[in-house]
C-alpha atoms as a PDB file:
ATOM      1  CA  UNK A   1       0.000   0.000   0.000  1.00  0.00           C
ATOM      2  CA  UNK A   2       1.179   3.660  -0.832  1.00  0.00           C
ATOM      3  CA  UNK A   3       2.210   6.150   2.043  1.00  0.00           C
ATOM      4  CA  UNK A   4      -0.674   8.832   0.680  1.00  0.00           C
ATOM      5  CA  UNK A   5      -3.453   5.822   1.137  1.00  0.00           C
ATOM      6  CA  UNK A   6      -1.982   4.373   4.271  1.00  0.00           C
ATOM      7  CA  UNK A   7      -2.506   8.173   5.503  1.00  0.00           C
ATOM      8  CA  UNK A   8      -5.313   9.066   3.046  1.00  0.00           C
ATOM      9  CA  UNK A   9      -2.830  12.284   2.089  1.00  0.00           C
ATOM     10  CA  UNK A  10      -2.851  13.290  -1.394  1.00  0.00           C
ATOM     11  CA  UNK A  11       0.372  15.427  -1.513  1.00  0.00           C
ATOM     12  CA  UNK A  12       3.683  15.601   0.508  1.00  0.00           C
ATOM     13  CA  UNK A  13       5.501  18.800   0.794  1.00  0.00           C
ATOM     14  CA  UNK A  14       8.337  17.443  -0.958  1.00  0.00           C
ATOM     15  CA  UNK A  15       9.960  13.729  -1.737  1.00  0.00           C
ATOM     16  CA  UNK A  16      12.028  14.137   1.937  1.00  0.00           C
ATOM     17  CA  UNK A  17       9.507  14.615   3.881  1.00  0.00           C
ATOM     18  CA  UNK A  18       7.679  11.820   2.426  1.00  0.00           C
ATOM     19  CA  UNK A  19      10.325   9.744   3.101  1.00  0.00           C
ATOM     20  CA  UNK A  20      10.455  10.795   6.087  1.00  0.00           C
ATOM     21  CA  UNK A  21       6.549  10.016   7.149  1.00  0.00           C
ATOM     22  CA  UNK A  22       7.443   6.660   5.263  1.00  0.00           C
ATOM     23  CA  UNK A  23       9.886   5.831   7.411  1.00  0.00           C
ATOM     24  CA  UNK A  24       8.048   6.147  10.594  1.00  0.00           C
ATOM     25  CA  UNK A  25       4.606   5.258   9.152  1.00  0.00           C
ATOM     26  CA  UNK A  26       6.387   1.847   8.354  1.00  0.00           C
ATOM     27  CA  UNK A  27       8.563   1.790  11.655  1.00  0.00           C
ATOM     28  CA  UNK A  28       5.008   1.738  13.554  1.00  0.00           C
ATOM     29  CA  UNK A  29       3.608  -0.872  11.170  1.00  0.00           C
ATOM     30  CA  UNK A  30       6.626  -3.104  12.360  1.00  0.00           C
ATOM     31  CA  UNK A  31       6.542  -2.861  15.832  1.00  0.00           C
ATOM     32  CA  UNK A  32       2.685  -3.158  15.883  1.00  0.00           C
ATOM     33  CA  UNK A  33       3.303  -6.555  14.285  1.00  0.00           C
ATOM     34  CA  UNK A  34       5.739  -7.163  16.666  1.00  0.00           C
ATOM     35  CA  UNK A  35       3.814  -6.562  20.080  1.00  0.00           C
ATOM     36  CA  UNK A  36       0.604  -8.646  18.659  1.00  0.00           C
ATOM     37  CA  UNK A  37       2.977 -11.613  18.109  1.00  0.00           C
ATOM     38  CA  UNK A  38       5.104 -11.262  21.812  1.00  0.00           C
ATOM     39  CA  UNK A  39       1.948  -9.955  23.474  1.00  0.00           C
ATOM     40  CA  UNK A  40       0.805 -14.235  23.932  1.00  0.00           C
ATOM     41  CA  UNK A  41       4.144 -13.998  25.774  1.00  0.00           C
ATOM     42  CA  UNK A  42       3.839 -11.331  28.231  1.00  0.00           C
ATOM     43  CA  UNK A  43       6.542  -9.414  26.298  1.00  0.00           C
ATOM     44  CA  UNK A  44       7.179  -5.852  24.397  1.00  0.00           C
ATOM     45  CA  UNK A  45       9.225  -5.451  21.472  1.00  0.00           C
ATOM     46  CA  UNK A  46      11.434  -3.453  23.914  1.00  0.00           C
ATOM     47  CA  UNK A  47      11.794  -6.675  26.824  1.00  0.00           C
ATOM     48  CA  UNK A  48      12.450  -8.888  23.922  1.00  0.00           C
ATOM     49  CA  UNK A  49      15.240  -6.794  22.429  1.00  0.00           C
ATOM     50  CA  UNK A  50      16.753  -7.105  25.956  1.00  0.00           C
ATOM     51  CA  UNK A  51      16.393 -10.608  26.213  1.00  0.00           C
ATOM     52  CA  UNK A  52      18.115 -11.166  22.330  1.00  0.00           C
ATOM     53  CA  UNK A  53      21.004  -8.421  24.153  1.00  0.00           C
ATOM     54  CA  UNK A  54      21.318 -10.919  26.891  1.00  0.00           C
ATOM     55  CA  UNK A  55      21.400 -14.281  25.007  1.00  0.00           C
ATOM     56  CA  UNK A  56      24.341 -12.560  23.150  1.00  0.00           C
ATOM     57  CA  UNK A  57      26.154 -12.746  26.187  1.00  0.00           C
ATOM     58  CA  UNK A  58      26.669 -16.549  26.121  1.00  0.00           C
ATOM     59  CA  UNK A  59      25.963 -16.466  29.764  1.00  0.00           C
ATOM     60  CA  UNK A  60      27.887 -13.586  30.843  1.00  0.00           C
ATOM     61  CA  UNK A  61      26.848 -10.686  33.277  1.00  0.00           C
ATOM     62  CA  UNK A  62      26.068  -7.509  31.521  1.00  0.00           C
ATOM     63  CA  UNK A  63      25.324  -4.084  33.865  1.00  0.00           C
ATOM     64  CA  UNK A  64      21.807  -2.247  32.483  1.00  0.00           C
ATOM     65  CA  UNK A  65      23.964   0.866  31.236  1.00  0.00           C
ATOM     66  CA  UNK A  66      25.506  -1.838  28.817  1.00  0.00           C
ATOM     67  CA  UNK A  67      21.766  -2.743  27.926  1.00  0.00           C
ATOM     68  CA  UNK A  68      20.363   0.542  27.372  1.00  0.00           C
ATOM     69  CA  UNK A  69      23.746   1.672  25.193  1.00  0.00           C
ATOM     70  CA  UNK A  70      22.892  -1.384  23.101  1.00  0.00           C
ATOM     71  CA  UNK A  71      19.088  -1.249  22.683  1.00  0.00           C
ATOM     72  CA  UNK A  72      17.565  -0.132  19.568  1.00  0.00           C
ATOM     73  CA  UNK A  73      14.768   2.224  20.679  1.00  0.00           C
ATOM     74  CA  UNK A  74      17.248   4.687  23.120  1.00  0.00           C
ATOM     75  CA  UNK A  75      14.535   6.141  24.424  1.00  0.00           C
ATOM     76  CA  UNK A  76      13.523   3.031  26.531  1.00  0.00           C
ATOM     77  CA  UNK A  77      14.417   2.432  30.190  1.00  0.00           C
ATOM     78  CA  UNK A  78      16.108  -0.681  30.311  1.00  0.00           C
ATOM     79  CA  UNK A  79      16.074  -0.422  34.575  1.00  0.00           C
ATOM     80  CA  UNK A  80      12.507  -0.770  34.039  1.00  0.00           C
ATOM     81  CA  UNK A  81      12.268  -3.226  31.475  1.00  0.00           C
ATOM     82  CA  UNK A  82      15.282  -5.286  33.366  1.00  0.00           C
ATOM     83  CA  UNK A  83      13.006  -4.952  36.865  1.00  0.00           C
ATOM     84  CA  UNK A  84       9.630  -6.216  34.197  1.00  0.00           C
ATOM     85  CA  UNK A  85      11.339  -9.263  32.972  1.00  0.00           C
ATOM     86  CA  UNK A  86      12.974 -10.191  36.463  1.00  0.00           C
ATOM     87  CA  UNK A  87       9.670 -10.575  37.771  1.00  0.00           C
ATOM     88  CA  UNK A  88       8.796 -12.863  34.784  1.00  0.00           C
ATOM     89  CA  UNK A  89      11.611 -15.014  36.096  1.00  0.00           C
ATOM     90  CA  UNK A  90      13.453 -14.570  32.191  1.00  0.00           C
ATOM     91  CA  UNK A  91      16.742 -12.790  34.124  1.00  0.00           C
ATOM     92  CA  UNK A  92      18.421 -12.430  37.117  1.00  0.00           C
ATOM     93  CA  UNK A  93      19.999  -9.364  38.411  1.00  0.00           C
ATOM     94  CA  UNK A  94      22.579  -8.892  41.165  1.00  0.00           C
ATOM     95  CA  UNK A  95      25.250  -6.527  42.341  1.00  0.00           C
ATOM     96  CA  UNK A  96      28.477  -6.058  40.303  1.00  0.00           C
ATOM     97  CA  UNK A  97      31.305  -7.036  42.891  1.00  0.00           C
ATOM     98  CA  UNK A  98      33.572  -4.356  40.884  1.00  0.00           C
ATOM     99  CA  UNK A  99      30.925  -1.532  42.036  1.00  0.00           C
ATOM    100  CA  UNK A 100      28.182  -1.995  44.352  1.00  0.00           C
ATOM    101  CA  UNK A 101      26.259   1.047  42.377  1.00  0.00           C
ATOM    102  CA  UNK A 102      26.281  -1.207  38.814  1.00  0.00           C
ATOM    103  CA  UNK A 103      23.648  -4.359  38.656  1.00  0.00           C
ATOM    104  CA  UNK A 104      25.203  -7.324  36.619  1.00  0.00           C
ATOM    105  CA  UNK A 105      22.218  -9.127  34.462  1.00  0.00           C
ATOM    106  CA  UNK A 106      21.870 -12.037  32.595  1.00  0.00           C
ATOM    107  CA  UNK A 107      19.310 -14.564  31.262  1.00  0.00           C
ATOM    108  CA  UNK A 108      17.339 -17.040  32.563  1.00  0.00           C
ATOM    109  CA  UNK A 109      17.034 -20.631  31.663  1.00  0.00           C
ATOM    110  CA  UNK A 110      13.259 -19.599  31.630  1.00  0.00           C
ATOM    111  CA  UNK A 111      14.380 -16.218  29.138  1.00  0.00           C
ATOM    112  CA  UNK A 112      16.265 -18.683  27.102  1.00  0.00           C
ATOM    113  CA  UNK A 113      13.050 -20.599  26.492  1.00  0.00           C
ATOM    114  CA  UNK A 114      10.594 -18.180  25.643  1.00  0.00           C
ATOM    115  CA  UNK A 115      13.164 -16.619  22.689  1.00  0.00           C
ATOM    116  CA  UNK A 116      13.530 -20.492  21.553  1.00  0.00           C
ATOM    117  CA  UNK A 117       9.669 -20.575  21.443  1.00  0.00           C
ATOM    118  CA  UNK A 118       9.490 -16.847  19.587  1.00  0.00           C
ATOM    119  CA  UNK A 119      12.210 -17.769  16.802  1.00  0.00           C
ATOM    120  CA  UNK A 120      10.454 -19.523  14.458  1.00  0.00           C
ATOM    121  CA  UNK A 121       7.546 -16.958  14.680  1.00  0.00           C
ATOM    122  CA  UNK A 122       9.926 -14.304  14.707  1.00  0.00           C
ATOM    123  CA  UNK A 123      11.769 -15.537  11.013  1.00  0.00           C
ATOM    124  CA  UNK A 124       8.415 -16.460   9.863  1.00  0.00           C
ATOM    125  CA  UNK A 125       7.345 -12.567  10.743  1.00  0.00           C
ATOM    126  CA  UNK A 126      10.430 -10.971   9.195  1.00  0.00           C
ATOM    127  CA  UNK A 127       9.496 -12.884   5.561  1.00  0.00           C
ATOM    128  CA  UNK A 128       6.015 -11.925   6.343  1.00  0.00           C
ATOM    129  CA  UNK A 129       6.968  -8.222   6.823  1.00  0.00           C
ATOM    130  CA  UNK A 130       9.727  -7.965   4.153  1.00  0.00           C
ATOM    131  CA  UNK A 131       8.100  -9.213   0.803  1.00  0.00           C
ATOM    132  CA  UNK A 132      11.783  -8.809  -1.030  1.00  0.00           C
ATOM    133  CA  UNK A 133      14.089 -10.974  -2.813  1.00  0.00           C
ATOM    134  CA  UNK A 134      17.648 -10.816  -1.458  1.00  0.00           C
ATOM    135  CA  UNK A 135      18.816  -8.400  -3.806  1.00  0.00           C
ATOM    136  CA  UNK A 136      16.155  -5.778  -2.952  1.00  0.00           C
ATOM    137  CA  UNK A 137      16.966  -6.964   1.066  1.00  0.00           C
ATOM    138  CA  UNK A 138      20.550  -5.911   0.199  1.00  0.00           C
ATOM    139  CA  UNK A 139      19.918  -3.016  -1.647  1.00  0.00           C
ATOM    140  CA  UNK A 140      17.290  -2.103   1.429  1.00  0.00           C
ATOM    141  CA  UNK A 141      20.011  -2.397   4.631  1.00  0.00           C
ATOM    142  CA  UNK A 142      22.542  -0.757   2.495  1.00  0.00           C
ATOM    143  CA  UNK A 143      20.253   2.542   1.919  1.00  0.00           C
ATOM    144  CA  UNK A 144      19.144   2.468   5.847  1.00  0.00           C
ATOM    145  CA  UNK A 145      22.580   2.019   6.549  1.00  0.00           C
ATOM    146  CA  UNK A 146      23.438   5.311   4.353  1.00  0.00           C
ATOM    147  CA  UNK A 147      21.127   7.221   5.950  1.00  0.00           C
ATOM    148  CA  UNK A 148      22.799   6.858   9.675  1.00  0.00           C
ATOM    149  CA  UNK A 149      26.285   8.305   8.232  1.00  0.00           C
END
């Protein structure tokens, strides 16, 4: 579907700012995708990007500043979604012994499950959502990736 019916807007001030509204118009579109399929979960797209952080870890203790520089929506607070999915019982938390002010986190047999249960879904969603062949996927990451120089 075309950006002026998604919006029912005839006319964009110029091809930028259309970009621009298609960019976030299909941003939204994504993560609304993404909460209906966690939401059976008890997740958000944001706890589940903080689980995938943590499973990159291979086991090892990360502090929630690490999280938070690592997430991809930088507006979230990771002490809050960190506290959320402790009481889930998908991480543990517990003081750095470097420095008693930092919290060392990692996941949770119980976290490790639930992103084994949501990866099939989740590649299954990404084809869904991305209705390219690899060529276009290339050409796709390499203009997003131009546009964050």
């Amino acid at each position: 579907m075309k950006i002026e019916e998604a919006i029912q807007q005839k006319a964009f001030k110029d091809i930028y700012n259309k970009a621009v509204v298609n960019l976030l118009y299909t941003q939204s579109y994504i993560v609304s995708k993404q909460s209906s399929l966690f939401k059976p979960f008890g997740l958000s797209p944001e706890q589940y990007n903080v689980l995938r952080i943590l499973k990159g870890q291979n086991g090892n203790p990360i502090t929630v500043s690490s999280i938070q520089d690592r997430m991809l929506n930088k507006m979230s607070n990771a002490s809050r979604l960190v506290e959320k999915l402790k009481q889930k019982g998908f991480i543990n938390r517990e003081e750095c012994p470097r420095d008693r002010r930092q919290v060392d986190v990692v996941i949770t047999d119980q976290g490790m499950e639930v992103l084994k249960q949501l990866e099939e879904k989740i590649h299954s969603l990404n084809r869904e959502l991305i209705q390219l062949n690899e060529e276009e996927i290339g050409q796709l990451n390499n203009l997003l990736d131009r546009l964050r120089e």
